[in-house]
Protein backbone atom coordinates (compact mmCIF):
# COMPACT_ATOMS: atom_id res chain seq x y z
CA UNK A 1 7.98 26.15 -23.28
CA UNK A 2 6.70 22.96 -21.93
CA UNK A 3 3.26 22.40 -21.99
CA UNK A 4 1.31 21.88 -18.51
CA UNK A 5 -2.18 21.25 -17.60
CA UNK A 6 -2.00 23.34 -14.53
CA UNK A 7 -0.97 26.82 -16.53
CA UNK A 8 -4.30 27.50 -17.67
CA UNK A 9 -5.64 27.05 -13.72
CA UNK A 10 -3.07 29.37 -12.98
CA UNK A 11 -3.66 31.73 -15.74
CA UNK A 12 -7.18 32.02 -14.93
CA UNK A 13 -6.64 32.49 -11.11
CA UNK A 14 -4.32 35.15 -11.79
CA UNK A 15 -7.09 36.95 -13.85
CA UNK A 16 -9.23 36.40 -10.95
CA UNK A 17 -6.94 37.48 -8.04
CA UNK A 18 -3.16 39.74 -7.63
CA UNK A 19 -1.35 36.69 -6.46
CA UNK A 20 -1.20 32.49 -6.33
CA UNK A 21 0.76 30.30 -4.82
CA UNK A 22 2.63 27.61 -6.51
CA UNK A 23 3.24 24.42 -4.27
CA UNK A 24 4.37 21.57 -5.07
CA UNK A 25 7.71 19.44 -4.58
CA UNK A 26 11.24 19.94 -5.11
CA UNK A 27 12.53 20.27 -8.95
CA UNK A 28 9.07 20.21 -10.74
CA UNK A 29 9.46 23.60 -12.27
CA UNK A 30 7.56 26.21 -10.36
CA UNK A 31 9.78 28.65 -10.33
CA UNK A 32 10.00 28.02 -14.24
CA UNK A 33 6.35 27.95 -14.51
CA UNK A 34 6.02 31.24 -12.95
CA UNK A 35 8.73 32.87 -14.73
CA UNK A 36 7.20 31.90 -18.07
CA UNK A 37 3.30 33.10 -16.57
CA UNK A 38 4.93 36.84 -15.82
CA UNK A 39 7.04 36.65 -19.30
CA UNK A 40 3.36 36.38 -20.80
CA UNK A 41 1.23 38.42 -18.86
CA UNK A 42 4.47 41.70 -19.67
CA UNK A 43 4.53 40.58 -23.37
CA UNK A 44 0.66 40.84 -23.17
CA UNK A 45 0.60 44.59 -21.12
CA UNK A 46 3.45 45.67 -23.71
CA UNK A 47 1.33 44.97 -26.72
CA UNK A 48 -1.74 46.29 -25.24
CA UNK A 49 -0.22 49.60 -25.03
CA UNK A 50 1.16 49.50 -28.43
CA UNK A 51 -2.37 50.69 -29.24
CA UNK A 52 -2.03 53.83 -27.76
């Protein structure tokens, strides 16, 4: 994963809100970015309910 200085931003909207909108110009890597955020935030639900 590359590292980016708006993913924490985005990580703590997300914990804030349901949704966010990622704008910004053609072939930066939103779609990438946003990919990786709901790859996390599943891996993170998945071990939370390992607990159970």
């Amino acid at each position: 994963m590359v590292p980016r200085h708006v993913a924490t931003e985005i990580e703590e909207g997300l914990d804030r809100q349901a949704a966010a909108a990622l704008i910004g110009a053609r072939n930066v890597g939103k779609t990438t970015l946003a990919l990786e955020e709901i790859g996390l935030r599943g891996l993170a639900a998945e071990r939370a309910g390992e607990g159970r």
